[in-house]
Protein backbone atom coordinates (compact mmCIF):
# COMPACT_ATOMS: atom_id res chain seq x y z
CA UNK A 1 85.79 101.02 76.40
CA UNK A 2 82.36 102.07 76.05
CA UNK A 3 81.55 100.05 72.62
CA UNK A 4 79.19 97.48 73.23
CA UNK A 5 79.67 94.15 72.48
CA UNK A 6 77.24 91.80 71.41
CA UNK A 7 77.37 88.02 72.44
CA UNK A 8 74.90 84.97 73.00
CA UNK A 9 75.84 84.80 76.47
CA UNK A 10 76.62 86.65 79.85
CA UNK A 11 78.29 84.48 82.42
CA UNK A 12 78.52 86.76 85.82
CA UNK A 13 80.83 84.16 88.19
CA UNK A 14 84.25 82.57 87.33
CA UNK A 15 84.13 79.59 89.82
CA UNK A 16 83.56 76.62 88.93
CA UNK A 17 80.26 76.66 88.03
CA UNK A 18 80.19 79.44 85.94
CA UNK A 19 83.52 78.61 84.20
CA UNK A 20 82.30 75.48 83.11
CA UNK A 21 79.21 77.19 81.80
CA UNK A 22 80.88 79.66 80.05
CA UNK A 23 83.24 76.66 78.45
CA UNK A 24 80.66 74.68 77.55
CA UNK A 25 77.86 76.95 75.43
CA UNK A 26 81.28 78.13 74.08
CA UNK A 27 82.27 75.28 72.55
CA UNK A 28 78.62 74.46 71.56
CA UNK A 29 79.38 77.70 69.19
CA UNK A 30 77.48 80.19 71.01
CA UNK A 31 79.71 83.53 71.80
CA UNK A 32 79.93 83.90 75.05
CA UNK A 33 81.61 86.33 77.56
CA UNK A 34 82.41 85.61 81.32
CA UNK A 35 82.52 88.57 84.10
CA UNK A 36 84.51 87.59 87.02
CA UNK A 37 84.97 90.43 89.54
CA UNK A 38 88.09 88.87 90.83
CA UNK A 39 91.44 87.79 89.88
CA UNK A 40 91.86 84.43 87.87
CA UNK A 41 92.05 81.59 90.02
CA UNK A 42 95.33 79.79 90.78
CA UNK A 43 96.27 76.53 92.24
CA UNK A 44 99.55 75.44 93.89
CA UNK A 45 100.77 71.98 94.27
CA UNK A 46 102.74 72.76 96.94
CA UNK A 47 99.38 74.32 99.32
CA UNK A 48 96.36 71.88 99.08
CA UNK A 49 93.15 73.96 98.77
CA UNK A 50 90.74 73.02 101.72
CA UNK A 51 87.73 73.56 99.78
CA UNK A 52 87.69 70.10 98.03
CA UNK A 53 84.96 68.40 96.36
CA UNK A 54 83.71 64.93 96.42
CA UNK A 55 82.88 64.85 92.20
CA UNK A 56 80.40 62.41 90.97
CA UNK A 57 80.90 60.33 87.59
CA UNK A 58 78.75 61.82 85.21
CA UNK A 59 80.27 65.80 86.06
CA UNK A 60 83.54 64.18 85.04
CA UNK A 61 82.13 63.14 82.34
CA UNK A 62 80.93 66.50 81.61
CA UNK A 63 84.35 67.95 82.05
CA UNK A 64 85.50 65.27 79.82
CA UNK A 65 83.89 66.32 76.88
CA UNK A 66 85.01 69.67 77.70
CA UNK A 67 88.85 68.21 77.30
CA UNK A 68 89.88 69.43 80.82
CA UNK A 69 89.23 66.06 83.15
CA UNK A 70 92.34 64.28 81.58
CA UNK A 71 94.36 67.70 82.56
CA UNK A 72 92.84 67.99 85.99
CA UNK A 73 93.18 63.71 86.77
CA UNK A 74 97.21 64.49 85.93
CA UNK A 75 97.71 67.21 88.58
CA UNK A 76 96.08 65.56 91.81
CA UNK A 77 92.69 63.98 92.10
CA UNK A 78 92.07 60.88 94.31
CA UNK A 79 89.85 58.17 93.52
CA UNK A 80 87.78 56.39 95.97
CA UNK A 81 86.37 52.59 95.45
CA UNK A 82 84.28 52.73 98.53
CA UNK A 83 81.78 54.66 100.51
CA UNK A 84 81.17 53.57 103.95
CA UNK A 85 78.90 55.45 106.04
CA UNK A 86 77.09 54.53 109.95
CA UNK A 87 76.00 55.76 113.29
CA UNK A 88 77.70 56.56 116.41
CA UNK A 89 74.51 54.93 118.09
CA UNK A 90 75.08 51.58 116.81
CA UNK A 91 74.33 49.75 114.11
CA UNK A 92 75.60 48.10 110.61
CA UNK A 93 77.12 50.63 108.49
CA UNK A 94 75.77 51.17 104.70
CA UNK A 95 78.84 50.41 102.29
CA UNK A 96 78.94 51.46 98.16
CA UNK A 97 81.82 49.31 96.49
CA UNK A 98 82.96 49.66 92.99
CA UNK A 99 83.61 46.32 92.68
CA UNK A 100 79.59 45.47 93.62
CA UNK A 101 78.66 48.10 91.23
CA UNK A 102 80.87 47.74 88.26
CA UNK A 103 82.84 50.75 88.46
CA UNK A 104 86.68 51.36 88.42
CA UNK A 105 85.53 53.83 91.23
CA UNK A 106 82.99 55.95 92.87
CA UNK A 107 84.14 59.46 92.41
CA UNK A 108 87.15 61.61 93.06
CA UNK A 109 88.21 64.13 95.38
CA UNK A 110 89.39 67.38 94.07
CA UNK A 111 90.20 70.45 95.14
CA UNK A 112 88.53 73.91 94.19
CA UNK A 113 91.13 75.98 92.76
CA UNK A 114 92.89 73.27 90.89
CA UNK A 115 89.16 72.17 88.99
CA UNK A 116 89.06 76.40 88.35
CA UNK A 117 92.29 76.98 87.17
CA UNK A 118 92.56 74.74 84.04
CA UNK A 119 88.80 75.87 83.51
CA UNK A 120 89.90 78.94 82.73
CA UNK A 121 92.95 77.87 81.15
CA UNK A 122 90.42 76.42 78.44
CA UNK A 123 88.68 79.57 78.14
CA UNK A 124 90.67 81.42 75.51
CA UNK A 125 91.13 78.54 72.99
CA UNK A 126 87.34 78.27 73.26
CA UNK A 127 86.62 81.77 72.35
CA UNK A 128 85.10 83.00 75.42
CA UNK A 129 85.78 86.75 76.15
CA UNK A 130 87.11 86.68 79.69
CA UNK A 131 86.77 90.22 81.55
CA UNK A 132 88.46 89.28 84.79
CA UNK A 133 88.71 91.54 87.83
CA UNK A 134 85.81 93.94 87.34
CA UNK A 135 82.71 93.32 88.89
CA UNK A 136 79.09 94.49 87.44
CA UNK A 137 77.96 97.77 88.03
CA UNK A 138 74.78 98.16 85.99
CA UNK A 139 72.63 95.86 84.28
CA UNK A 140 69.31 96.12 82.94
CA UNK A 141 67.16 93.64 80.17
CA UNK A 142 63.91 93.21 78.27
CA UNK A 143 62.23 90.74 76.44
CA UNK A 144 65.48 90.55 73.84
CA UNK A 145 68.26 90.85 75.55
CA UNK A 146 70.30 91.85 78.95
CA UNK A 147 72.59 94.67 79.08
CA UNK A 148 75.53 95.40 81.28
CA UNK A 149 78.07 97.70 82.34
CA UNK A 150 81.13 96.46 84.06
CA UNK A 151 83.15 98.60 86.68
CA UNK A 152 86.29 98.84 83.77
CA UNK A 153 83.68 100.74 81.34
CA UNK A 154 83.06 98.12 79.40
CA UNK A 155 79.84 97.79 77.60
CA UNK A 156 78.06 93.86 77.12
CA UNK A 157 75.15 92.68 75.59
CA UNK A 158 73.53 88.82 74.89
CA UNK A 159 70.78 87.26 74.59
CA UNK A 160 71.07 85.62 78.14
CA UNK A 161 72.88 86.51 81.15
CA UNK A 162 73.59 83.81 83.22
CA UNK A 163 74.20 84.46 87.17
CA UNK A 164 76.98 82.10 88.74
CA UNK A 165 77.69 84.46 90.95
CA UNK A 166 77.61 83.04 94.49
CA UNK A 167 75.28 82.56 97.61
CA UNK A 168 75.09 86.24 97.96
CA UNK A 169 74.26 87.06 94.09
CA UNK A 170 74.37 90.38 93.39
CA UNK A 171 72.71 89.90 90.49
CA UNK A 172 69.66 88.00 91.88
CA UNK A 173 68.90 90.60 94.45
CA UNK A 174 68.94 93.10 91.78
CA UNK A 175 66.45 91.25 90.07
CA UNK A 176 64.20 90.55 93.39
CA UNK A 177 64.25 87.06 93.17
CA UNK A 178 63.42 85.76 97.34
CA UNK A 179 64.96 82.73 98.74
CA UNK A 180 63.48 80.42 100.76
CA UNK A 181 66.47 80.10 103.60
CA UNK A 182 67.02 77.92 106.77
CA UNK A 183 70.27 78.42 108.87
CA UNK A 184 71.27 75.45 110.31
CA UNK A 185 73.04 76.76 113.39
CA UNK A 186 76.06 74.50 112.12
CA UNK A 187 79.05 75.13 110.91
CA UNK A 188 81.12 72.68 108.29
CA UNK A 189 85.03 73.19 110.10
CA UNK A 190 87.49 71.72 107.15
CA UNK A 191 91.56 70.71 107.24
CA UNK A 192 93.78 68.30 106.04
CA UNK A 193 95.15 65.36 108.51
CA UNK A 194 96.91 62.25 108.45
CA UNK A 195 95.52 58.98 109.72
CA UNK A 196 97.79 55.96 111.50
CA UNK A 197 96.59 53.86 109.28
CA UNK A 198 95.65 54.14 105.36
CA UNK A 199 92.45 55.84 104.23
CA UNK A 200 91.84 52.63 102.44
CA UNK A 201 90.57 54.93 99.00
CA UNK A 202 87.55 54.98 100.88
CA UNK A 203 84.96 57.92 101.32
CA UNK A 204 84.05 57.59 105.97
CA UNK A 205 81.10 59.48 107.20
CA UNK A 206 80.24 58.92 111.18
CA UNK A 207 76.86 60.12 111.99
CA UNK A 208 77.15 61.92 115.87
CA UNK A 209 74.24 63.24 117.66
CA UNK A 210 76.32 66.79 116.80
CA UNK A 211 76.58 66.27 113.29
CA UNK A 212 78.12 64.08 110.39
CA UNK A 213 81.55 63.40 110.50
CA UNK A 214 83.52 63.04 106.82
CA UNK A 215 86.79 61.74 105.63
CA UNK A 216 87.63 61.83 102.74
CA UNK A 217 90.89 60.21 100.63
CA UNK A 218 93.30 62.87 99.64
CA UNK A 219 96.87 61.87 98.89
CA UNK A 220 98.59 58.84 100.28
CA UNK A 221 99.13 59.46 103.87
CA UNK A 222 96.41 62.70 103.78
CA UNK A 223 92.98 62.86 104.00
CA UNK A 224 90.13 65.56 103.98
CA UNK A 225 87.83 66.08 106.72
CA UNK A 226 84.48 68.05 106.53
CA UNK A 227 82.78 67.90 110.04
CA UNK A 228 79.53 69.21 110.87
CA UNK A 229 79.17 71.15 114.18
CA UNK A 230 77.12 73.38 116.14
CA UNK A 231 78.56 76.80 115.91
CA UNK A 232 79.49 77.29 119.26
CA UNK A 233 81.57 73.52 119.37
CA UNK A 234 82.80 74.44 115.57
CA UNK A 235 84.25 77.79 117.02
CA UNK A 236 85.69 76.27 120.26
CA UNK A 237 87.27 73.26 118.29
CA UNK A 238 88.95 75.71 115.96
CA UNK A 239 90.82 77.94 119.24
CA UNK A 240 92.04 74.81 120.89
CA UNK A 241 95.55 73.37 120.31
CA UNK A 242 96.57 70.89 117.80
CA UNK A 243 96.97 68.34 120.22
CA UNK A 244 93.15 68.66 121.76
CA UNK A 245 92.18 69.10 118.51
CA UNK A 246 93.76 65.59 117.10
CA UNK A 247 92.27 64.16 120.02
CA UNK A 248 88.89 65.52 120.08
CA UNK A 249 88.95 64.69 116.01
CA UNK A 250 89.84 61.16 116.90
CA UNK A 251 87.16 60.21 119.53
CA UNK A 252 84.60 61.75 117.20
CA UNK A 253 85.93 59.47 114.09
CA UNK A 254 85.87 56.33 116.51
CA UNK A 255 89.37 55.51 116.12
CA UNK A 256 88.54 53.80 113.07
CA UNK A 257 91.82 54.54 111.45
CA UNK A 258 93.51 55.28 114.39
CA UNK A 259 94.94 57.89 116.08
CA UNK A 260 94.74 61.30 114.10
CA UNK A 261 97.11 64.68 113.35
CA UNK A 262 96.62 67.73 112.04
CA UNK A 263 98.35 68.81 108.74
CA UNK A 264 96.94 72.04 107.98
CA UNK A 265 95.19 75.14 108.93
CA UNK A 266 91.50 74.49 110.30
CA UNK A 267 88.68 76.70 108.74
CA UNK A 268 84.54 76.74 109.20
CA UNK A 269 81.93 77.85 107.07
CA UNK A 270 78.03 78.50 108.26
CA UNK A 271 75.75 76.05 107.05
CA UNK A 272 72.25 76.71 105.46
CA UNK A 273 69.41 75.79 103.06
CA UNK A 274 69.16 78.15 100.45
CA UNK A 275 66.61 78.28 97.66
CA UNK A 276 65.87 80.80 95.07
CA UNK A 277 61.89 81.08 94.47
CA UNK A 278 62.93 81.18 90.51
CA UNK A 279 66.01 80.44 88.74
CA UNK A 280 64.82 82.76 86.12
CA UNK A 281 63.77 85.68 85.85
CA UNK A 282 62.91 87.64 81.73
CA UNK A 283 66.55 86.65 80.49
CA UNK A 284 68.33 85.54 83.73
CA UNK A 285 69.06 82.62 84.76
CA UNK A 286 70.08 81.40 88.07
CA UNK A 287 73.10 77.99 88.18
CA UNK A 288 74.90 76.96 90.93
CA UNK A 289 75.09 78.81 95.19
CA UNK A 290 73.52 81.40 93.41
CA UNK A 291 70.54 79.81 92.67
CA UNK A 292 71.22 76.94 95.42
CA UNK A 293 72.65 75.96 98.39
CA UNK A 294 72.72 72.60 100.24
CA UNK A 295 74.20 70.42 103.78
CA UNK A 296 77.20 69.30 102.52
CA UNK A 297 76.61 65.93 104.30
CA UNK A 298 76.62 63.84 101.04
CA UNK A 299 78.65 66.36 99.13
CA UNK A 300 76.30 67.54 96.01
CA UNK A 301 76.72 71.02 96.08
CA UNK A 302 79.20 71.67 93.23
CA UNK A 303 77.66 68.35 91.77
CA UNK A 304 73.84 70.03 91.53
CA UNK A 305 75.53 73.53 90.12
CA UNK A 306 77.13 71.86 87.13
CA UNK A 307 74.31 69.75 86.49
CA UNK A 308 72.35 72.72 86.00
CA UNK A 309 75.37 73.52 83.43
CA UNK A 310 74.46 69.90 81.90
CA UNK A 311 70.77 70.83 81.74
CA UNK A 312 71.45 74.04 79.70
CA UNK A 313 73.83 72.53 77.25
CA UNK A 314 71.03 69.55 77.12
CA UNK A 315 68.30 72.46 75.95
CA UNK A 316 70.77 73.90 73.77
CA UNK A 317 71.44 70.82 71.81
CA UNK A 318 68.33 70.19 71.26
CA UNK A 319 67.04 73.00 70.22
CA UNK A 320 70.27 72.70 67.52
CA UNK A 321 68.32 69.33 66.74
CA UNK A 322 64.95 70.87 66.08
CA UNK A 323 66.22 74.17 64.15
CA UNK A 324 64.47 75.64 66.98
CA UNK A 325 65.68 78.89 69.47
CA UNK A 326 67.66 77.80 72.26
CA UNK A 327 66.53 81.28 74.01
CA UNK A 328 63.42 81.39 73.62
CA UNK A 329 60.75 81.71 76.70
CA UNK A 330 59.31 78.08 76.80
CA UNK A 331 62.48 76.57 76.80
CA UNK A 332 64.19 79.00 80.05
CA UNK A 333 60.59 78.21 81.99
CA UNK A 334 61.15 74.52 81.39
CA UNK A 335 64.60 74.29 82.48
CA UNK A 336 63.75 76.21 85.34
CA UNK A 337 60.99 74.46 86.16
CA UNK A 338 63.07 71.11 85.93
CA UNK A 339 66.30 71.65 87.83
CA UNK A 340 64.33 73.60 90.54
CA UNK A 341 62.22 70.58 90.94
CA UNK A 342 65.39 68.41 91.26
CA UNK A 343 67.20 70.86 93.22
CA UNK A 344 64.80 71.20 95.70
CA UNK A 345 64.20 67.42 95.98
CA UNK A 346 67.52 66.62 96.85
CA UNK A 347 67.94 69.86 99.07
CA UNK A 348 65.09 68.59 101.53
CA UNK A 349 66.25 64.95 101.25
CA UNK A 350 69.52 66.13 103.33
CA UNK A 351 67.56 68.14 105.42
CA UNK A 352 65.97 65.08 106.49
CA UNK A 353 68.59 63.23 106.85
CA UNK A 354 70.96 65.96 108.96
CA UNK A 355 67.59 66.44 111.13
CA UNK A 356 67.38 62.08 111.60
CA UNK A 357 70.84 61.67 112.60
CA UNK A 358 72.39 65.21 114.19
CA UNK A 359 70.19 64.68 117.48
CA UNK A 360 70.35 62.64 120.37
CA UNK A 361 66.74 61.42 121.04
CA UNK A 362 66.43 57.70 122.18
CA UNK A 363 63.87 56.27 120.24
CA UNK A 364 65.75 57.68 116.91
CA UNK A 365 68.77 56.41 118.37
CA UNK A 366 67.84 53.35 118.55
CA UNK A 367 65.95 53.16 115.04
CA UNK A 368 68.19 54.56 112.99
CA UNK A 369 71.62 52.94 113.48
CA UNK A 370 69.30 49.48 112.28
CA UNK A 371 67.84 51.05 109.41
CA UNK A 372 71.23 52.04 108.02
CA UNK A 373 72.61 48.37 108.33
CA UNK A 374 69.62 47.24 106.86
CA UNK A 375 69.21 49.44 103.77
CA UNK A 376 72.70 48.36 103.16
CA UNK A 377 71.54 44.86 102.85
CA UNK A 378 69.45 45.27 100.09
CA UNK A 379 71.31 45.81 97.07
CA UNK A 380 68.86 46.90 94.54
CA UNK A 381 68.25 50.02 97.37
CA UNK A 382 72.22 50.37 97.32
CA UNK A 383 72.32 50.74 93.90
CA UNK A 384 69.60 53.16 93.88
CA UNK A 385 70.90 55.35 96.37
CA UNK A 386 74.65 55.10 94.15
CA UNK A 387 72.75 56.09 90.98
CA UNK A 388 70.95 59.35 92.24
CA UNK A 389 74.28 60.36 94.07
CA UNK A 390 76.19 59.65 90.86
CA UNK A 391 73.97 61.32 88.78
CA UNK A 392 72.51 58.21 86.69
């Protein structure tokens, strides 16, 4: 137990992120361990996971390549064709169609645990060394190489650790890397509910002076619900009844597909701009909550972390292409550089946006209900918008 082992890579964080990570520089031929300190993740048909994801085209195409899309798209994932998103205030709404874009559809929603489990069901024919259910104890680099010692004994050692470890990395406070944060005194309350009439295979977001509002396709006859909520509101809403709830949940929505009913448990999370100073630090990187987190109001979270995983595999290949070292300084610095630039772009973007709509002043009231009908009336601004949310 106390032999080292050498690999390329160090992936600290089995979730999705950091599984696909650890999949994909595998299968690029680099050897490549992942550190998970909990159990393997599982997934049940029979209990939809609340943490779902709205996943944009070109991460599917990552997982694609990565043969576990088909696997996942035979289990459950629902497509949806249309986007359709306005303000409680007033106003035209802003629509994305497939149809008006050339697309079979705009995404799919899928649910954490079933996108993790046949991740790591991939894992072993891949050749990554999985070391599930002990966390890091020790770790310590220099200029070559990082070093670490997990809680079982075991002894690792690669060229480059990578940290997918979560909002509260371990690994990045070791390291002292700061984070710019900014609590949005919101909470995101989540559960599954049924609609009177059909979600239509359409992605619904209602802007309210409290905070957006999202539905999201599920199953026939189910559909997702993320809503945004001051923490005090998000706390009372998730005490009540069902039946005040299902009301309260159907005033906000507008009765736009009717009246509404609970069909699961009803959970919140705290809402917050986080972002790491650095995603690297000597031969660290950052990927994913641990070196980001976002407002969930257009859903890009788990999107942004695995296209950092894109960006990596990007500098590896062509590094492959040039006969050059996929590790080496210049290279990290640059992809740093690049997805924190990106990261932070689209992190601010949704600030702006949550700050625009979740208030009730009058004169933004009465602008930006308008400006939301309008910018859907220009399609080369529609297709603009789809592209950077799809990842074009």
């Amino acid at each position: 137990m106390n032999r080292r082992m050498q690999q390329d890579v160090l992936v600290v964080g089995g979730g999705v992120v950091g599984a696909t990570c650890a999949l994909a520089l595998a299968q690029r031929g680099l050897a490549v361990s992942l550190i998970e300190a909990g159990p393997p993740p599982h997934w049940s048909a029979s209990e939809p996971d609340l943490r779902v994801y709205a996943f944009a085209p070109d991460n599917a195409a990552l997982l694609d390549s990565l043969s576990v899309w088909q696997p996942v798209l035979q289990r459950r994932a629902q497509a949806y064709r249309r986007m359709r998103v306005w303000d409680a205030a007033g106003g035209d709404a802003l629509e994305f169609d497939a149809d008006a874009l050339g697309r079979a559809q705009l995404g799919w929603i899928v649910e954490n645990n079933l996108l993790a489990e046949r991740l790591w069901a991939a894992l072993d024919a891949a050749g990554v060394s999985v070391h599930a259910g002990s966390a890091v104890e020790e770790m310590e680099q220099d200029v070559d190489d990082v070093r670490l010692r997990l809680g079982d004994g075991s002894r690792l050692q690669g060229r480059l650790l990578v940290a997918a470890d979560g909002a509260q990395s371990r690994l990045r406070a070791q390291l002292g890397l700061s984070v710019q944060a900014h609590d949005y005194a919101q909470r995101g309350l989540v559960a599954f509910v049924a609609t009177a009439q059909p979600h239509q295979h359409t992605a619904w977001q209602r802007f309210l002076p409290s905070g957006p509002l999202a539905l999201l396709p599920f199953t026939e006859g189910r559909s997702s619900i993320v809503w945004t909520l001051p923490s005090a509101e998000a706390e009372r809403l998730l005490a009540v009844d069902d039946s005040h709830f299902n009301d309260a949940l159907t005033r906000a929505f507008g009765g736009r597909l009717g009246d509404m009913q609970l069909l699961s448990p009803r959970a919140a999370f705290p809402l917050r701009r986080q972002l790491a100073d650095d995603y690297l630090c000597g031969r660290t990187l950052l990927i994913g909550d641990a070196a980001h987190v976002v407002h969930p109001l257009a859903g890009q979270g788990v999107n942004l972390g695995l296209r950092d995983v894109a960006a990596l595999c990007a500098l590896v290949d062509d590094a492959g292409k040039r006969g050059k070292d996929w590790a080496s300084p210049h290279r990290l610095q640059r992809w740093s550089r690049q997805r924190r630039s990106e990261v932070a772009t689209a992190a601010y973007a949704f600030d702006g946006i949550n700050r625009l709509f979740s208030n009730d002043e009058m004169h933004t009231s009465l602008l930006r209900g308008p400006l939301l009908g309008l910018a859907g009336k220009l399609p080369p601004l529609v297709n603009l918008l789809w592209r950077k949310a799809a990842g074009s």
